[in-house]
Protein backbone atom coordinates (compact mmCIF):
# COMPACT_ATOMS: atom_id res chain seq x y z
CA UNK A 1 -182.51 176.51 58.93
CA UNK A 2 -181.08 176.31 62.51
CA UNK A 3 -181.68 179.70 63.40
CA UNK A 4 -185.77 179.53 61.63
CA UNK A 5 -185.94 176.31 64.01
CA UNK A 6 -184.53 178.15 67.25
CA UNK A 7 -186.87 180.93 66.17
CA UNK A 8 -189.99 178.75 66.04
CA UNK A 9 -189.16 176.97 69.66
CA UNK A 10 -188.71 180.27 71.09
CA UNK A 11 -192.27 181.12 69.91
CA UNK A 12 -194.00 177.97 70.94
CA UNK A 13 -192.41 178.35 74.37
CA UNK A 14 -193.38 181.88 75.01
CA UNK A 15 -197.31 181.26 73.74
CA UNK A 16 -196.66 177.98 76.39
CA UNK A 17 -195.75 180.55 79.19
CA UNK A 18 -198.63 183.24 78.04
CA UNK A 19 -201.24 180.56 78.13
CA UNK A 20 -200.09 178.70 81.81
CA UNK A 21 -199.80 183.12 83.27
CA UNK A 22 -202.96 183.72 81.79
CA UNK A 23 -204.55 180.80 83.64
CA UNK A 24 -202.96 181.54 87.03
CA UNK A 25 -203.91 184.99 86.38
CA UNK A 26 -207.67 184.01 85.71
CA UNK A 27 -207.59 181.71 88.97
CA UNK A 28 -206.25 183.97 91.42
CA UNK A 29 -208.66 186.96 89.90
CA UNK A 30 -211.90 184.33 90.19
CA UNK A 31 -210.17 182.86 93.47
C-alpha cells in the first residue's frame, strides 16, 4: 500500500511540475 501511495504522489507531483513548465513555457513563447 505504501509503495501504490508513494507511486501516486510521485505522479501528482510530476503532472504539478508539467502543468506550472508548460505555463512558463507558453508565457515566455507569447512574451
Amino acid at each position: 500500500v505504501e509503495i501504490q501511495e508513494e507511486e501516486i504522489d510521485l505522479r501528482e507531483y510530476i503532472n504539478v511540475l508539467l502543468k506550472r513548465k508548460g505555463i512558463i513555457i507558453l508565457i515566455f513563447y507569447l512574451a
